[in-house]
C-alpha atoms as a PDB file:
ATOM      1  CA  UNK A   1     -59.497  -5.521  84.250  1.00  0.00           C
ATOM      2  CA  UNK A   2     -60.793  -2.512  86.343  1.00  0.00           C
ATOM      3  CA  UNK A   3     -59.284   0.646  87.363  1.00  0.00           C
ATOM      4  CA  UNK A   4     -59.542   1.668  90.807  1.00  0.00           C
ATOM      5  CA  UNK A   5     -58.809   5.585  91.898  1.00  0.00           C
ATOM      6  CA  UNK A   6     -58.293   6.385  95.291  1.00  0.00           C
ATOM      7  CA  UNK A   7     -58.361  10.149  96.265  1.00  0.00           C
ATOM      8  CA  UNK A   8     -58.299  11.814  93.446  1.00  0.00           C
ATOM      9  CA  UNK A   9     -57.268  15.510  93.102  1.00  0.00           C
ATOM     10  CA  UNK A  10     -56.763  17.921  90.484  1.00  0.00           C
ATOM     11  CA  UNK A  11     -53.320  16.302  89.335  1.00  0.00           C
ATOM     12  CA  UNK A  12     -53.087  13.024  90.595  1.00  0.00           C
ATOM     13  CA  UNK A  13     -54.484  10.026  92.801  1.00  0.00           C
ATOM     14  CA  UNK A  14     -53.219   9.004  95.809  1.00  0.00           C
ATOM     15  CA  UNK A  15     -53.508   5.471  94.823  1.00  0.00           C
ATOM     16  CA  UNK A  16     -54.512   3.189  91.808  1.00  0.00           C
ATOM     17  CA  UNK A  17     -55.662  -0.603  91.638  1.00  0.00           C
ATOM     18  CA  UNK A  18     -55.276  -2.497  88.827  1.00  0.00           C
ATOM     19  CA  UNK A  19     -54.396  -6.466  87.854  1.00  0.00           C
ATOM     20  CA  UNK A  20     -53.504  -7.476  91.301  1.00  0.00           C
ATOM     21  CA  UNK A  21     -51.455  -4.447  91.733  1.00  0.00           C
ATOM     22  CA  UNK A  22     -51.798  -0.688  94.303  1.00  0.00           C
ATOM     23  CA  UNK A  23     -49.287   1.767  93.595  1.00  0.00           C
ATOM     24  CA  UNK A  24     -49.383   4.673  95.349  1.00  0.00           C
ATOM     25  CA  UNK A  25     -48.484   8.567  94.341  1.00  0.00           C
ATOM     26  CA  UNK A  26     -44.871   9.858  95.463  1.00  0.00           C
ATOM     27  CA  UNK A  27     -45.615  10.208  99.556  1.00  0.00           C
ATOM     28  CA  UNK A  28     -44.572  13.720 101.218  1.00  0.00           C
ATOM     29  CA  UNK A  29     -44.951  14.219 104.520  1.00  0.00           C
ATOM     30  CA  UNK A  30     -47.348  17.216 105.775  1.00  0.00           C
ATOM     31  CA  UNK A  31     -45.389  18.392 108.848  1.00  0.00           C
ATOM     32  CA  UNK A  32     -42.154  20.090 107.113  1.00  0.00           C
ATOM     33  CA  UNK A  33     -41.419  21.413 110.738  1.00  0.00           C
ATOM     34  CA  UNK A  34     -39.914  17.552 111.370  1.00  0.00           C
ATOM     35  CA  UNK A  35     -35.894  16.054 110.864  1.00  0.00           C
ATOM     36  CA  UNK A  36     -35.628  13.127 108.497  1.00  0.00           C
ATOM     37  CA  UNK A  37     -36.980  11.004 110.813  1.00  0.00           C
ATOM     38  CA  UNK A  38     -39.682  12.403 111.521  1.00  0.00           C
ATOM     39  CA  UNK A  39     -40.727  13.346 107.760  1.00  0.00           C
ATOM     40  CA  UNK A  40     -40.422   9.171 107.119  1.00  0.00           C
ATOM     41  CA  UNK A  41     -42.162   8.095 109.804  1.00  0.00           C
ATOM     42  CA  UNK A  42     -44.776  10.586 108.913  1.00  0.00           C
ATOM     43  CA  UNK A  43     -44.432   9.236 105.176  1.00  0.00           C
ATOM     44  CA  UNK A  44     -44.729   5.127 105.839  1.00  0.00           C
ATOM     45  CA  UNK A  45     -47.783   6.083 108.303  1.00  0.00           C
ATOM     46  CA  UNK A  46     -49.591   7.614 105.417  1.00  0.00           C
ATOM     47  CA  UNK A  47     -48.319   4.413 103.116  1.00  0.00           C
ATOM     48  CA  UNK A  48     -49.457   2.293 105.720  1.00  0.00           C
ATOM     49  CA  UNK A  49     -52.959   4.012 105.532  1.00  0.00           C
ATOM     50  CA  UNK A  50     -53.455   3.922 101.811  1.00  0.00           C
ATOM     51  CA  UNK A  51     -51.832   0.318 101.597  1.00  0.00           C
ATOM     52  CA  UNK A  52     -55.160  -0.291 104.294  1.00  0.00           C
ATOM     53  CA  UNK A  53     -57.589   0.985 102.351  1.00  0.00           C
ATOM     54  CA  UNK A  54     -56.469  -0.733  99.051  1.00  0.00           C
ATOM     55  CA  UNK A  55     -56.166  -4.081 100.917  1.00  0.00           C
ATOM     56  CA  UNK A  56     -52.497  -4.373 101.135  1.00  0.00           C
ATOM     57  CA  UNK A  57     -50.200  -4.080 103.261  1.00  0.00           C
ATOM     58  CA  UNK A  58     -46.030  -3.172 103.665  1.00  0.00           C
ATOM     59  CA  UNK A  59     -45.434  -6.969 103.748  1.00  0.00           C
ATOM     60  CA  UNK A  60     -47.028  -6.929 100.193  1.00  0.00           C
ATOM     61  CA  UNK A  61     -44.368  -4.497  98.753  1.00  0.00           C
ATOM     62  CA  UNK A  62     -42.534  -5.025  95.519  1.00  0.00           C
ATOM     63  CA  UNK A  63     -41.010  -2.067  94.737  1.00  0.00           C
ATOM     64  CA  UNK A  64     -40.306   1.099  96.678  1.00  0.00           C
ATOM     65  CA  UNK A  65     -38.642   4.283  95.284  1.00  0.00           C
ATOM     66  CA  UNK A  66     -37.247   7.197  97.964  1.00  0.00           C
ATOM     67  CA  UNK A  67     -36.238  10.451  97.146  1.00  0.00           C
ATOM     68  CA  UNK A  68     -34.101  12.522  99.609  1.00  0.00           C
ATOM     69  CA  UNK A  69     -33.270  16.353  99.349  1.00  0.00           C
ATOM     70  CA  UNK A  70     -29.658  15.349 101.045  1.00  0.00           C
ATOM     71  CA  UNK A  71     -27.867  12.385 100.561  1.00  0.00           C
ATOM     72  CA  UNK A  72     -26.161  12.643 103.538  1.00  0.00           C
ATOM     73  CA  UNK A  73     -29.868  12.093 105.634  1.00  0.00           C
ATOM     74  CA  UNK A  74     -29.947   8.552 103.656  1.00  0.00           C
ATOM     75  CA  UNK A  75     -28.796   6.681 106.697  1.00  0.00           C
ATOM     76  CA  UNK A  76     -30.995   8.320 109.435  1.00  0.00           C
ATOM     77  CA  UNK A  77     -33.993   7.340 106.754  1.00  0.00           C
ATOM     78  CA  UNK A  78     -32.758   4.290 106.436  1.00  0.00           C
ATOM     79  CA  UNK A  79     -33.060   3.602 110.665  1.00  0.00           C
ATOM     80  CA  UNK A  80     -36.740   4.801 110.150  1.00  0.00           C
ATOM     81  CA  UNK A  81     -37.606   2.690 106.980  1.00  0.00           C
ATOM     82  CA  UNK A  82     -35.384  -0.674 108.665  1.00  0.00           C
ATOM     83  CA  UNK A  83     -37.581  -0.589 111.713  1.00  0.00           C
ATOM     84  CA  UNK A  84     -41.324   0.039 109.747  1.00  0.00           C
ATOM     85  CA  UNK A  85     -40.114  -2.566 106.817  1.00  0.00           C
ATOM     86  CA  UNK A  86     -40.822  -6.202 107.096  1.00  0.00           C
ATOM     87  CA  UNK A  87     -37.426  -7.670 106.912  1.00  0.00           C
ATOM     88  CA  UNK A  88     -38.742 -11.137 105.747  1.00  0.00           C
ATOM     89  CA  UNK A  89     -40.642  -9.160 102.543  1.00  0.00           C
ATOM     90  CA  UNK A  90     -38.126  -6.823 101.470  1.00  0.00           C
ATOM     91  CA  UNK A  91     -39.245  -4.860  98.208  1.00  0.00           C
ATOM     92  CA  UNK A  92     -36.981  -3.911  95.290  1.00  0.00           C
ATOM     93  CA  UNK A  93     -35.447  -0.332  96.200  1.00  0.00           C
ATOM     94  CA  UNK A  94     -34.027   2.884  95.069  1.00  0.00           C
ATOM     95  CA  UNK A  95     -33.008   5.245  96.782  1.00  0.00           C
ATOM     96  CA  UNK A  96     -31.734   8.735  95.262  1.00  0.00           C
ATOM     97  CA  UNK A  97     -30.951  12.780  95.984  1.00  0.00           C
ATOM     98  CA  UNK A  98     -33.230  14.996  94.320  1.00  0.00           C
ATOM     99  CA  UNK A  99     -34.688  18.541  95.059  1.00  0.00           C
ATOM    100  CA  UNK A 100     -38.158  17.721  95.752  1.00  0.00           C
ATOM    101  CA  UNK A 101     -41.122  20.676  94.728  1.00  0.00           C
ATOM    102  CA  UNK A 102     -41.007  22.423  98.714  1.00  0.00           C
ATOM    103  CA  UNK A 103     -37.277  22.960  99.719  1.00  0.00           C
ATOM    104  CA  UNK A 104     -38.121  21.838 103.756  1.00  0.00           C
ATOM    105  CA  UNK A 105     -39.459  18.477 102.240  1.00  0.00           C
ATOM    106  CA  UNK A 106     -36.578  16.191 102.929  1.00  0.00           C
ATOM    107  CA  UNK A 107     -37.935  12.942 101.339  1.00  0.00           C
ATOM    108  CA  UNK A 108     -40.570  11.672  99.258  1.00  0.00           C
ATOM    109  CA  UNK A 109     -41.309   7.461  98.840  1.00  0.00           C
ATOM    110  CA  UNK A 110     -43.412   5.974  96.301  1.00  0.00           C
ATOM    111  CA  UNK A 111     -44.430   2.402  96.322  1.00  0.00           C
ATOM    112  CA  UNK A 112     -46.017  -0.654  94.459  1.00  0.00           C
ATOM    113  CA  UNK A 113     -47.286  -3.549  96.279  1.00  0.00           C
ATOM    114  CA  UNK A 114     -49.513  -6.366  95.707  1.00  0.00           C
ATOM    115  CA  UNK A 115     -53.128  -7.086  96.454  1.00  0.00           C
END
């Protein structure tokens, strides 16, 4: 089976295709000027973009995995990811406090999905 690399950089690739499978690199959003809110919708945008290119999409999601600097944001996160997710595809989910590498990051999501 091949190996497919999407945007590479000197540590990591965005996103990876193999057997069937995309899984994309933890997701951080770019403006660290936004709330919560605005740092996930900024986040699923992005996985929305990469899902795109690999030929999947958030209805193809298995497994998701969200990191938030403040547990306490997890519910005003949760309004953002409730409205982008497909409620009919659901993926497997975690969702945990952790200090992320840039303190004004306030949450990070990494995904799998299907082909």
């Amino acid at each position: 089976m091949s190996v497919v690399r999407h945007e590479p950089g000197p540590i990591l690739s965005l996103a990876v295709e193999h057997g069937g499978a995309v899984y994309l690199a933890g997701i951080v959003p770019k403006d660290l000027k936004k709330d919560i809110k605005g740092q996930t919708q900024e986040v699923l945008a992005e996985i929305d973009r990469l899902l795109a290119r690999c030929g999947s999409s958030k209805s193809k999601l298995l497994q998701a995995t969200i990191w938030v600097t403040d547990i306490r944001n997890r519910a005003a996160m949760n309004e953002v990811w409730t409205a982008w997710t497909d409620p009919k595809n659901l993926p497997v989910r975690a969702c945990v406090e952790a200090k992320l590498a840039d303190p004004a990051c306030l949450v990070e999501i990494m995904v799998v999905a299907a082909k």
